[in-house]
C-alpha atoms as a PDB file:
ATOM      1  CA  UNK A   1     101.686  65.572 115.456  1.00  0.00           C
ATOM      2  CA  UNK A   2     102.419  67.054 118.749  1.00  0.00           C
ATOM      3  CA  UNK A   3     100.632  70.469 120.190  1.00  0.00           C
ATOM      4  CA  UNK A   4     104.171  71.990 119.495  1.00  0.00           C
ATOM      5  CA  UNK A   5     104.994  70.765 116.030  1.00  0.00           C
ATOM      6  CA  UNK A   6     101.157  71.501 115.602  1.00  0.00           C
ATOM      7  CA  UNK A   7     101.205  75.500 116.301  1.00  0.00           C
ATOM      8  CA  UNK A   8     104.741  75.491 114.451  1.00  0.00           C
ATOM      9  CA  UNK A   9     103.154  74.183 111.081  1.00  0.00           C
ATOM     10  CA  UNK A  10     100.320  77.116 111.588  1.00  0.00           C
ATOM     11  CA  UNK A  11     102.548  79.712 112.124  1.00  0.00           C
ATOM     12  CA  UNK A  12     104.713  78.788 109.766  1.00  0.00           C
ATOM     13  CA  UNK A  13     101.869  78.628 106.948  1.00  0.00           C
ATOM     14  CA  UNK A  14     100.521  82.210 108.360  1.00  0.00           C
ATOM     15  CA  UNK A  15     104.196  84.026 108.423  1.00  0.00           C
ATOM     16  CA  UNK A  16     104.063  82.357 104.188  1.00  0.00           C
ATOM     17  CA  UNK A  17     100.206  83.544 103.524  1.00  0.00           C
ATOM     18  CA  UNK A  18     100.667  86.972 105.482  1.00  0.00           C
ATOM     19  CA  UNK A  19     103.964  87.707 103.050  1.00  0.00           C
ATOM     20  CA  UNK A  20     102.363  86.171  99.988  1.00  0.00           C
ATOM     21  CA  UNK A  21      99.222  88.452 100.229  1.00  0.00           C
ATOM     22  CA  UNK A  22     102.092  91.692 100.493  1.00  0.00           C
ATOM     23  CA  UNK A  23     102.865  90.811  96.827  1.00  0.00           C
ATOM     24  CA  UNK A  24      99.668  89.141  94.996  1.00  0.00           C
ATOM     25  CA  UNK A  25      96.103  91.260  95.425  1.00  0.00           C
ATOM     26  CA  UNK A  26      93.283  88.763  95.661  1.00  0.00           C
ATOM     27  CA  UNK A  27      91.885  87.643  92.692  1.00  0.00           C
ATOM     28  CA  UNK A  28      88.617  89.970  92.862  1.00  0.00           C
ATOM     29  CA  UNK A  29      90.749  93.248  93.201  1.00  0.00           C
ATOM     30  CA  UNK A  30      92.750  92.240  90.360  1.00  0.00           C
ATOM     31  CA  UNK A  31      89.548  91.644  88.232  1.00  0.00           C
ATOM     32  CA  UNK A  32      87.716  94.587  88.800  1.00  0.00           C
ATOM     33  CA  UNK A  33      90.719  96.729  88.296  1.00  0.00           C
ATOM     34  CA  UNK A  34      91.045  95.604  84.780  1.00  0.00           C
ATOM     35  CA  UNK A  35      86.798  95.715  84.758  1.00  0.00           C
ATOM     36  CA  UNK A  36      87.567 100.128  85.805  1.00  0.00           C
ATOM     37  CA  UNK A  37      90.743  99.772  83.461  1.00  0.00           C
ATOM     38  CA  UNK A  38      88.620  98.261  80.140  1.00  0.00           C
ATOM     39  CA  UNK A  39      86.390 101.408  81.286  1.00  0.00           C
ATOM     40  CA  UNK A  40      88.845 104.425  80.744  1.00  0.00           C
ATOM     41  CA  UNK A  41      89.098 106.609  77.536  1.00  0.00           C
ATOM     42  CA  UNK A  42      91.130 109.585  78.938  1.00  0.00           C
ATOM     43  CA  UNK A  43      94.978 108.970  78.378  1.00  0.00           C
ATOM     44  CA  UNK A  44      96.213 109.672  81.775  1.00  0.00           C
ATOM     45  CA  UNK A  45      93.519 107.060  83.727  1.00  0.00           C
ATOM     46  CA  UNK A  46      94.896 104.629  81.132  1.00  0.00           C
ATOM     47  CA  UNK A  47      98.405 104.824  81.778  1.00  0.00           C
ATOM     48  CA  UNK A  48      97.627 104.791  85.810  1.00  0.00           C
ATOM     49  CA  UNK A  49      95.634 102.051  85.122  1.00  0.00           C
ATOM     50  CA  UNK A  50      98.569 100.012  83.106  1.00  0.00           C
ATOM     51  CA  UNK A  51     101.412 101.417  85.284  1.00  0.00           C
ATOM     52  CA  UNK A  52      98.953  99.414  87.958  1.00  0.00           C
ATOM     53  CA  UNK A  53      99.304  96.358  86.167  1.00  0.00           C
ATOM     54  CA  UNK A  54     102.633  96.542  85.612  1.00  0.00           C
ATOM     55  CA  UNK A  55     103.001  96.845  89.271  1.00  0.00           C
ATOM     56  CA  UNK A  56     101.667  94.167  89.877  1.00  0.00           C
ATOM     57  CA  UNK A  57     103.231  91.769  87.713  1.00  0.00           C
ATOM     58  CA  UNK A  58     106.429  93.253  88.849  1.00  0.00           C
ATOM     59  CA  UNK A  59     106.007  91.976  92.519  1.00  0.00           C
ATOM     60  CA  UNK A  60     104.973  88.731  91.250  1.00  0.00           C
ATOM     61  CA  UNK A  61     108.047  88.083  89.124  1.00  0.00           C
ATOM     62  CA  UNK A  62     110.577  89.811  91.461  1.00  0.00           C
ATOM     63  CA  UNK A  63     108.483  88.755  94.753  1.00  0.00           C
ATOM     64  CA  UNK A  64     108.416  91.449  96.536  1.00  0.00           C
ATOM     65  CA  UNK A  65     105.786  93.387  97.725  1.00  0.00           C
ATOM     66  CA  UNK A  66     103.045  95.551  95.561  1.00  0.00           C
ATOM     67  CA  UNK A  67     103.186  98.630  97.486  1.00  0.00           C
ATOM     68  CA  UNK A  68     106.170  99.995  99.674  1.00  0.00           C
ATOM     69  CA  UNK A  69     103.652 101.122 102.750  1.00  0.00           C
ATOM     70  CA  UNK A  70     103.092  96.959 103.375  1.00  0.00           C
ATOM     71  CA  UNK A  71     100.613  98.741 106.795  1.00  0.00           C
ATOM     72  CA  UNK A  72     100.077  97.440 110.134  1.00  0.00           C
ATOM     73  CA  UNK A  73      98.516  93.886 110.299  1.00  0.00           C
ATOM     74  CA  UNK A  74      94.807  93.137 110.898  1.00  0.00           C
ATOM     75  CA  UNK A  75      93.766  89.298 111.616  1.00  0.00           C
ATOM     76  CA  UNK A  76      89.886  89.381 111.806  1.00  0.00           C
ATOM     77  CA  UNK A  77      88.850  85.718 113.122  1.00  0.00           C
ATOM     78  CA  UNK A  78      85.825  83.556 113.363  1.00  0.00           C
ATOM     79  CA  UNK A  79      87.554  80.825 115.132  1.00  0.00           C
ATOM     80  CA  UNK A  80      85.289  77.693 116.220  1.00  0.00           C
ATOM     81  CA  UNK A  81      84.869  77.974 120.566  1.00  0.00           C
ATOM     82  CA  UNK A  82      85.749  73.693 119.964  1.00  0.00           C
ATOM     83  CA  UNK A  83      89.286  75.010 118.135  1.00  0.00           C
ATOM     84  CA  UNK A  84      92.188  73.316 119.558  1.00  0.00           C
ATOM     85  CA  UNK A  85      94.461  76.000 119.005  1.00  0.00           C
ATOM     86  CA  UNK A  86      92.363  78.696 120.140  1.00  0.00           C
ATOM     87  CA  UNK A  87      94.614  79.769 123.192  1.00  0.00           C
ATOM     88  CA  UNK A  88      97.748  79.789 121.003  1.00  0.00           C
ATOM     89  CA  UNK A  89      96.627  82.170 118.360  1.00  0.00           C
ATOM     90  CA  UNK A  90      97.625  85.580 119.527  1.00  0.00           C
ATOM     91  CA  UNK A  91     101.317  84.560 120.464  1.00  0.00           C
ATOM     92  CA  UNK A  92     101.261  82.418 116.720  1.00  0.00           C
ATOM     93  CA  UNK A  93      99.961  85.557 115.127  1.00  0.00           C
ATOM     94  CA  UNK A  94     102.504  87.771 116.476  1.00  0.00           C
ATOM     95  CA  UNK A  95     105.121  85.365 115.270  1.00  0.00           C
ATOM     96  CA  UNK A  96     104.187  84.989 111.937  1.00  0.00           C
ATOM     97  CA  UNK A  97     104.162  88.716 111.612  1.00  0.00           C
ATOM     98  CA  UNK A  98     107.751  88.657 112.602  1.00  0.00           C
ATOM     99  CA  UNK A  99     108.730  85.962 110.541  1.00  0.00           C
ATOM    100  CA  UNK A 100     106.698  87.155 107.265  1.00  0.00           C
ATOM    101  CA  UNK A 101     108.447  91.084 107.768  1.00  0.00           C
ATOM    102  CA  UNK A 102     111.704  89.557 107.215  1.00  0.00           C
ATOM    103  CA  UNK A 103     110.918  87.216 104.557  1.00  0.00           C
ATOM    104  CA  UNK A 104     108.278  89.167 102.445  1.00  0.00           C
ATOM    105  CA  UNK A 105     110.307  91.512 103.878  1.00  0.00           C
ATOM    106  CA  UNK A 106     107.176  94.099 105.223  1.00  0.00           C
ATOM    107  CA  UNK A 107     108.281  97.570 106.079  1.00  0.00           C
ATOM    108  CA  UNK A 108     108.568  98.415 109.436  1.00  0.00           C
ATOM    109  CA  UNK A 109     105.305 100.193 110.674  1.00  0.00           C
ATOM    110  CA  UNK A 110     105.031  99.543 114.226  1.00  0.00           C
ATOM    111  CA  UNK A 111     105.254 102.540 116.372  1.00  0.00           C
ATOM    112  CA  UNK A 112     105.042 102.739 119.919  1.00  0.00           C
ATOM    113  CA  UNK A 113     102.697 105.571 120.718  1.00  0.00           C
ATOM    114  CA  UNK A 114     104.184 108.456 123.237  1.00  0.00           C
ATOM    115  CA  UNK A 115     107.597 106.635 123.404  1.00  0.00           C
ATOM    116  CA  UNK A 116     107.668 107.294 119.471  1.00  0.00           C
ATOM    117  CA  UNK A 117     110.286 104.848 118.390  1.00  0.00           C
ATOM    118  CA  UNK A 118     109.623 101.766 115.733  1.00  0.00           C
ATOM    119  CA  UNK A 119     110.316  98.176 116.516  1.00  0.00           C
ATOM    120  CA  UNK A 120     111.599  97.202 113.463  1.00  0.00           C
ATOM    121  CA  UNK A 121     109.472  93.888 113.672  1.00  0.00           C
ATOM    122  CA  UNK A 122     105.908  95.047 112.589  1.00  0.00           C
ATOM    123  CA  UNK A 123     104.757  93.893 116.096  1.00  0.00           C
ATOM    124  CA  UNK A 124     103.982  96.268 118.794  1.00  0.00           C
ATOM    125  CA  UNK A 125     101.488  97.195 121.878  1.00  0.00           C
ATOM    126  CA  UNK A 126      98.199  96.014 119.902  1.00  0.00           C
ATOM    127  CA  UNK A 127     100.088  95.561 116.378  1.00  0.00           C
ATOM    128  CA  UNK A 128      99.048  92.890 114.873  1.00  0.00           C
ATOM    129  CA  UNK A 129      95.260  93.947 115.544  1.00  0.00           C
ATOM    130  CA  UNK A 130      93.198  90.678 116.280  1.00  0.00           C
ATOM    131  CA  UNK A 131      89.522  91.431 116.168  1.00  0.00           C
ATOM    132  CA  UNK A 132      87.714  87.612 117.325  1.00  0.00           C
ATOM    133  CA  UNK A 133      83.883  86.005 116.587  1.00  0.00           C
ATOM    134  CA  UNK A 134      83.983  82.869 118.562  1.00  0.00           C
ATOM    135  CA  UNK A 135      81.850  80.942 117.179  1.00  0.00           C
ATOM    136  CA  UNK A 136      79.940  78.042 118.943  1.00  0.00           C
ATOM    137  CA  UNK A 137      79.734  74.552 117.905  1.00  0.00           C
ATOM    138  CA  UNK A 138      82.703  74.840 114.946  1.00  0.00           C
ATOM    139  CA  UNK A 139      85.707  73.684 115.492  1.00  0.00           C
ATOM    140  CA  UNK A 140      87.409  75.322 112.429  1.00  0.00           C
ATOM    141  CA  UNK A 141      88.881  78.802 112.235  1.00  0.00           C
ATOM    142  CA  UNK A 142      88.834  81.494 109.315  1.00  0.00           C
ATOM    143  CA  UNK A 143      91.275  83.609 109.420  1.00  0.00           C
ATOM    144  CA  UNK A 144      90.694  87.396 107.333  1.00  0.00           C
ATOM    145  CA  UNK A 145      94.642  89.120 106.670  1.00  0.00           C
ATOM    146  CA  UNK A 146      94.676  92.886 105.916  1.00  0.00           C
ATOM    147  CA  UNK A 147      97.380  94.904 105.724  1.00  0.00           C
ATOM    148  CA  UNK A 148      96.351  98.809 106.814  1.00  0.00           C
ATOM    149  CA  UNK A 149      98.377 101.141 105.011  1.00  0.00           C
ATOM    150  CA  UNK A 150      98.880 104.731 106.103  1.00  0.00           C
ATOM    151  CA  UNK A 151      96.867 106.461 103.085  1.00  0.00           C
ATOM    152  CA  UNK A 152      93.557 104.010 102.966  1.00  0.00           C
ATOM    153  CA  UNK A 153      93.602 104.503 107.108  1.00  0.00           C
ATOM    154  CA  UNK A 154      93.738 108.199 106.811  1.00  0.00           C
ATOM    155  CA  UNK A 155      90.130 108.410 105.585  1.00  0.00           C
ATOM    156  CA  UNK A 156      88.950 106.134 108.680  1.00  0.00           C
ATOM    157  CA  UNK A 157      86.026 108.404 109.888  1.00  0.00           C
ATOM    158  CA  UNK A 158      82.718 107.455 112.599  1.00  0.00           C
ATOM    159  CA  UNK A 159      80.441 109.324 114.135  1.00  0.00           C
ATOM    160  CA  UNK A 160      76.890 108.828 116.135  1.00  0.00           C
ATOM    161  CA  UNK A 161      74.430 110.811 114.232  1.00  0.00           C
ATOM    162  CA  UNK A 162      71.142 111.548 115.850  1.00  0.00           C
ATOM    163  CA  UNK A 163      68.265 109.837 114.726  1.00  0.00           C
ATOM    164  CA  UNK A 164      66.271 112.322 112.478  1.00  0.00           C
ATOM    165  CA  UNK A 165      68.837 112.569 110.314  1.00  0.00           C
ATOM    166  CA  UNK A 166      68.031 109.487 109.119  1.00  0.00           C
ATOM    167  CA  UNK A 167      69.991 106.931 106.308  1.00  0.00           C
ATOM    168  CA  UNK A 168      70.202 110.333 104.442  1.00  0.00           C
ATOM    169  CA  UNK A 169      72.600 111.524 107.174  1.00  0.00           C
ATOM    170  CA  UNK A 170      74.597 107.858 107.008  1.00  0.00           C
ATOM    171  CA  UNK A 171      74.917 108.858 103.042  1.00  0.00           C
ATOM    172  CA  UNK A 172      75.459 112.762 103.825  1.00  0.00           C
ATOM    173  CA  UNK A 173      78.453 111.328 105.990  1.00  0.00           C
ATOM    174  CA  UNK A 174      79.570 108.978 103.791  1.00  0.00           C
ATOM    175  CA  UNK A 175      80.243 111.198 100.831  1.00  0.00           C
ATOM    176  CA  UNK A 176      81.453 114.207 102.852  1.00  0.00           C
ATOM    177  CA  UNK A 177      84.106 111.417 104.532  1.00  0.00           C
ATOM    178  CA  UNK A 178      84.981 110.613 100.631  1.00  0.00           C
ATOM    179  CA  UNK A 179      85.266 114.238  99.234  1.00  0.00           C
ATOM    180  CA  UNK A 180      87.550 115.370 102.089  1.00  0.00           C
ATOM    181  CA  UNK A 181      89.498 112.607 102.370  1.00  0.00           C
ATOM    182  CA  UNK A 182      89.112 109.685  99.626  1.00  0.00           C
ATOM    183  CA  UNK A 183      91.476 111.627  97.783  1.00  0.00           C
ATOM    184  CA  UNK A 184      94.600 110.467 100.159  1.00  0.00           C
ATOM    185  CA  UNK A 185      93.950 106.985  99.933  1.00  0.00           C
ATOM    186  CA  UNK A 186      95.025 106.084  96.175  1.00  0.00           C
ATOM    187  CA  UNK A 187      91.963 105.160  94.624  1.00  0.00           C
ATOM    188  CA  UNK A 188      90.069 103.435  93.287  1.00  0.00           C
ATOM    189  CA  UNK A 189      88.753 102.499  96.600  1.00  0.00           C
ATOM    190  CA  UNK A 190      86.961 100.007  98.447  1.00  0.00           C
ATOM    191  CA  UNK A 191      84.540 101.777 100.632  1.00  0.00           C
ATOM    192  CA  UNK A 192      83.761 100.500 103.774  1.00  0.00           C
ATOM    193  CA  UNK A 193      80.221 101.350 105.616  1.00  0.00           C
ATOM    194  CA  UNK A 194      79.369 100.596 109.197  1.00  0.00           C
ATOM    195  CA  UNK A 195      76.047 100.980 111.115  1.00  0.00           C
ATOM    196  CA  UNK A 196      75.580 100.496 114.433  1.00  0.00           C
ATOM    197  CA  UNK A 197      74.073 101.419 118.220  1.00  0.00           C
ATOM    198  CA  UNK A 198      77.716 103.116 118.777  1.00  0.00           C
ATOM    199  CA  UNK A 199      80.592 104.453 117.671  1.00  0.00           C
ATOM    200  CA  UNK A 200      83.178 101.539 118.348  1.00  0.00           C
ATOM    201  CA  UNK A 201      80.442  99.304 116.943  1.00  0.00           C
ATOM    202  CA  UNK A 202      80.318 100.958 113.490  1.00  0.00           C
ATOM    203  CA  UNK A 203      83.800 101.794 112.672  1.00  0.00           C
ATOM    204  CA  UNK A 204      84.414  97.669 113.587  1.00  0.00           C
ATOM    205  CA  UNK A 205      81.871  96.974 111.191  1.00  0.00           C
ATOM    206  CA  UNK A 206      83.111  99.311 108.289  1.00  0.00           C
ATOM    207  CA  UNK A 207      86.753  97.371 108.832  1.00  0.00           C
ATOM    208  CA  UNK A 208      84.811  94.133 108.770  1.00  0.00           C
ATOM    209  CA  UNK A 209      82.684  95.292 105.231  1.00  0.00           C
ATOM    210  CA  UNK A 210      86.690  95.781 103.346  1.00  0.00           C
ATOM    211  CA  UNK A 211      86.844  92.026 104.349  1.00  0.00           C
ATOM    212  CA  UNK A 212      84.118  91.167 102.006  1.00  0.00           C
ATOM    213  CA  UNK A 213      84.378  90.375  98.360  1.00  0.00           C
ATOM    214  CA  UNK A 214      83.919  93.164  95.610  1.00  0.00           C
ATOM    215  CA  UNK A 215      80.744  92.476  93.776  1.00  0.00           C
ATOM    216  CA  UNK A 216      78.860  90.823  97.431  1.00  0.00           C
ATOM    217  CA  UNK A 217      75.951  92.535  98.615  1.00  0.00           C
ATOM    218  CA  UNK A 218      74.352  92.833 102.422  1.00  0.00           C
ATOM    219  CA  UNK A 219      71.767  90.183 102.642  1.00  0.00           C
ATOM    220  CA  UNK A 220      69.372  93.094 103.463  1.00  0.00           C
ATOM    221  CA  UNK A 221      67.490  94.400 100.258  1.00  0.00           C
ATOM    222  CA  UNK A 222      67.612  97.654 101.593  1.00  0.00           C
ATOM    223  CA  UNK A 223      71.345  97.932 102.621  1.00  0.00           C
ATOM    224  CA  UNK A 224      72.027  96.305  99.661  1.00  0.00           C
ATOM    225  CA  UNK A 225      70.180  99.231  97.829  1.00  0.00           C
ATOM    226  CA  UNK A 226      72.273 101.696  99.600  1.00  0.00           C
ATOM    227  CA  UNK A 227      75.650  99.897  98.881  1.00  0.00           C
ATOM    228  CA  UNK A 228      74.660 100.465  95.042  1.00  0.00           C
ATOM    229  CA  UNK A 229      73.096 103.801  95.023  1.00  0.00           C
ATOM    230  CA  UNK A 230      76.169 105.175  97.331  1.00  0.00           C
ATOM    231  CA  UNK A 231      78.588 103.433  94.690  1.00  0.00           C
ATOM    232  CA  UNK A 232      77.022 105.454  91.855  1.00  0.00           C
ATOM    233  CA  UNK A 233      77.272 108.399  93.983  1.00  0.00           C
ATOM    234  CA  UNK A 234      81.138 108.309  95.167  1.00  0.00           C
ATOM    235  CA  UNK A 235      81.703 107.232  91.219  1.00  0.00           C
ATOM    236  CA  UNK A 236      79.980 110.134  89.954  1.00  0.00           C
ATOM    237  CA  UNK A 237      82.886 112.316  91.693  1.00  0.00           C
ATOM    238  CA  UNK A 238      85.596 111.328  89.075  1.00  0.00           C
ATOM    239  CA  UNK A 239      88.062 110.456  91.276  1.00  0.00           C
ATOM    240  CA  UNK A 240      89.983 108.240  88.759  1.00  0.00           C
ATOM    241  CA  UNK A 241      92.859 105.901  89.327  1.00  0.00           C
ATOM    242  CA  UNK A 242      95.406 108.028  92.148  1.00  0.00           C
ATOM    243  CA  UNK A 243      92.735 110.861  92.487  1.00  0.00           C
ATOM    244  CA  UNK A 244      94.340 112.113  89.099  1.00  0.00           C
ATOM    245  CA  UNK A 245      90.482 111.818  87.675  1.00  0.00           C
ATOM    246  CA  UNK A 246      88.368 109.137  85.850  1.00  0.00           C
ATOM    247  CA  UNK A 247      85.768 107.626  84.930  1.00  0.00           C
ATOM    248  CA  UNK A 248      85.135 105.685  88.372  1.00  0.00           C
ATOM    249  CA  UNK A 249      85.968 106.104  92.091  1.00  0.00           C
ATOM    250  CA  UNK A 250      85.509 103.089  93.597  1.00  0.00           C
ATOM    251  CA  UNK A 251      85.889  99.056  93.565  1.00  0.00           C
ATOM    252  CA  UNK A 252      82.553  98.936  95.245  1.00  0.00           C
ATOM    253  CA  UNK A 253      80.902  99.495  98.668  1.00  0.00           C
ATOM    254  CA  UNK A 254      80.019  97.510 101.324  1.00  0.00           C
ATOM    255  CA  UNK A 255      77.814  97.851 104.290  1.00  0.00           C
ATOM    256  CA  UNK A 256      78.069  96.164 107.460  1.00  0.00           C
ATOM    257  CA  UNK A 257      75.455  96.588 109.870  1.00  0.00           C
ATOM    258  CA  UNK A 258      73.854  95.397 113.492  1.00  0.00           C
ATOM    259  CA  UNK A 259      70.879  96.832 115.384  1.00  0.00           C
ATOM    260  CA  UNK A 260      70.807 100.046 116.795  1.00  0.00           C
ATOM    261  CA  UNK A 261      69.514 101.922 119.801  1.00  0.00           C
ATOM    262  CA  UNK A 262      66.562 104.025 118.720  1.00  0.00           C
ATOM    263  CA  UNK A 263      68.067 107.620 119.852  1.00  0.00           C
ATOM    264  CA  UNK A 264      70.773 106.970 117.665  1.00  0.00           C
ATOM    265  CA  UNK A 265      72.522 105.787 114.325  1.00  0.00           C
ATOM    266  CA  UNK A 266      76.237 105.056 114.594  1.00  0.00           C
ATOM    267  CA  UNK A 267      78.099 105.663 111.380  1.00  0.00           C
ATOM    268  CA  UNK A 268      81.812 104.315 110.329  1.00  0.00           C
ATOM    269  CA  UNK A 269      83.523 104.707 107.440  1.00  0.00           C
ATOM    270  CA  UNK A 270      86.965 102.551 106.558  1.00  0.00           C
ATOM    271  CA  UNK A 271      88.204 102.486 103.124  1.00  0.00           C
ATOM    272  CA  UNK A 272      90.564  99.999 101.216  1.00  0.00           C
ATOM    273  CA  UNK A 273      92.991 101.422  98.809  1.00  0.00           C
ATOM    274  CA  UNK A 274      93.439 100.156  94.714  1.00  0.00           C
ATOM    275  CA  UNK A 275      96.236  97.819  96.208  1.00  0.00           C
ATOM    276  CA  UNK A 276      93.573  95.910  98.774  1.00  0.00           C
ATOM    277  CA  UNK A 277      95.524  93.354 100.332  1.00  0.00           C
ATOM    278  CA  UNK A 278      93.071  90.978 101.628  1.00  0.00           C
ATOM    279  CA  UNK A 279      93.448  87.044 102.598  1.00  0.00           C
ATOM    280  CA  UNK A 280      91.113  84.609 103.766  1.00  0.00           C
ATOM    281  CA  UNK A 281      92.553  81.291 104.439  1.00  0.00           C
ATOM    282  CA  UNK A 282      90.471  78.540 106.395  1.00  0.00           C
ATOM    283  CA  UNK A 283      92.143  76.048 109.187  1.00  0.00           C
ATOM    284  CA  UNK A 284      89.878  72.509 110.101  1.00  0.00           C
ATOM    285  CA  UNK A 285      90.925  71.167 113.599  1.00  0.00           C
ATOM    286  CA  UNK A 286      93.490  69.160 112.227  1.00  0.00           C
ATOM    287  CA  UNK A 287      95.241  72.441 110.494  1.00  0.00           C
ATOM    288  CA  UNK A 288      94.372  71.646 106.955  1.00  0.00           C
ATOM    289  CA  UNK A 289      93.837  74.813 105.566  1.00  0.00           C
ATOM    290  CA  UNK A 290      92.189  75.860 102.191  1.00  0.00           C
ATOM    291  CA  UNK A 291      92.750  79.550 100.694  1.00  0.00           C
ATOM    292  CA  UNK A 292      90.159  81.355  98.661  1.00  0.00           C
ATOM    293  CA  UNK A 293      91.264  85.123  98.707  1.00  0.00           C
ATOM    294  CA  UNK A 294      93.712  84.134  95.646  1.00  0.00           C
ATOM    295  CA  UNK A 295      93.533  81.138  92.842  1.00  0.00           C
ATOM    296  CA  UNK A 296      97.601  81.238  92.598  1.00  0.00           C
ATOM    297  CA  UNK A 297      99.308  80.782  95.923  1.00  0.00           C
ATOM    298  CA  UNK A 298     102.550  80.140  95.974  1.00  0.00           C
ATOM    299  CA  UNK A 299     104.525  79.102  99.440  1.00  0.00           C
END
């Protein structure tokens, strides 16, 4: 296989995954949905609850996508420095975002800031995002797919707190972020928590906690503590399938977290609707590729 016929075959099986994962929610999501669902007495949580379902068996048998607001794509990498394609990714990338827009088809959500108009292809300046680990000694790549909708993005909230306020403040912030705004972002919701030395640093890891699966917890016991007592928290407000109230809030949180300067504690909060439309797919050097986001793929 030649370079070209090489980055052809990936882009062509990234345009198919980044459409497929439009219409079929990754197999966790879709399991603890029905986990909240089994949970729900009140008549109105139930019905959201099977008008979800139905949703979503809906876009499977008429392919097309699960929500209407298909967001602006996010390609988090951790691509092997020994990669062979590592130079061609960004332009392939862009391309299969093209390609999957027409085919899924994707709305169009790339707007060009100040000029204000929409491309009508889903690529733009800095649409697709494309946030990189290079990682030495590999030579594979994984490759993360979200699709940012308008409503889970609205609650997208950091902040550098100062340092006697303590992991009570990152939990003050948390919850104020989710009873202002959770509201807007269809829940139930997967709840994103970054810590960091700065304020770029956090809100890139709260993005990079969504990419983790529901039910994980931070290798830290202590983090890991906070991810479940915050979940019980947000929960306790009742914020039910849509906001329309409920038993539950959330699909879970996860926190993401790197060192920190002592002065300071850096705080992010990103936040993944009910419809969570996560991929992780997994290239070796020679581009065989092996998805575990979702049991049933089918392109």
């Amino acid at each position: 296989m030649t370079r070209t016929e090489a980055v052809a075959k990936m882009t062509d099986v990234m345009a198919k995954f980044v459409a497929f994962t439009g219409k079929r929610l990754p197999d966790d999501v879709r399991a603890k949905i029905k986990e909240l669902a089994a949970q729900e007495e009140e008549p109105l949580a139930k019905a959201l609850y099977a008008c979800m379902d139905k949703n979503q068996e809906l876009a499977w048998k008429l392919n097309r996508p699960s929500c209407q607001d298909t967001g602006a794509l996010q390609f988090f990498l951790k691509c092997g420095a020994d990669f062979p394609y590592l130079g061609e990714l960004p332009a392939l990338l862009k391309e299969a975002v093209v390609r999957a827009t027409k085919d899924a088809p994707l709305r169009h959500n790339a707007v060009e800031t100040f000029d204000e108009y929409n491309t009508g292809k889903n690529v733009a300046k800095g649409i697709p995002s494309i946030f990189w680990d290079i990682v030495p000694g590999r030579d594979d790549l994984e490759i993360y797919t979200y699709m940012a909708g308008g409503g889970c993005s609205l609650p997208g909230h950091a902040k550098v707190l100062m340092p006697g306020e303590g992991y009570e403040g990152v939990a003050k912030y948390v919850l104020d972020v989710m009873t202002s705004y959770g509201i807007n972002a269809c829940p139930p919701l997967l709840v994103g928590v970054g810590i960091g030395t700065s304020v770029e640093v956090a809100a890139l890891n709260s993005k990079k906690a969504l990419m983790r699966k529901i039910g994980s917890h931070n290798p830290n016991p202590k983090a890991a503590s906070m991810e479940r007592l915050l979940e019980d928290g947000i929960n306790s407000l009742g914020l039910g399938p849509q906001g329309l109230t409920g038993k539950n809030s959330v699909l879970g949180v996860n926190i993401e977290n790197t060192a920190r300067h002592p002065s300071v504690i850096g705080v992010g909060v990103s936040v993944g609707c009910w419809s969570h439309r996560r991929g992780h797919i997994v290239f070796d050097r020679d581009l065989n590729y092996t998805i575990d986001s979702h049991s049933e793929v089918d392109f």
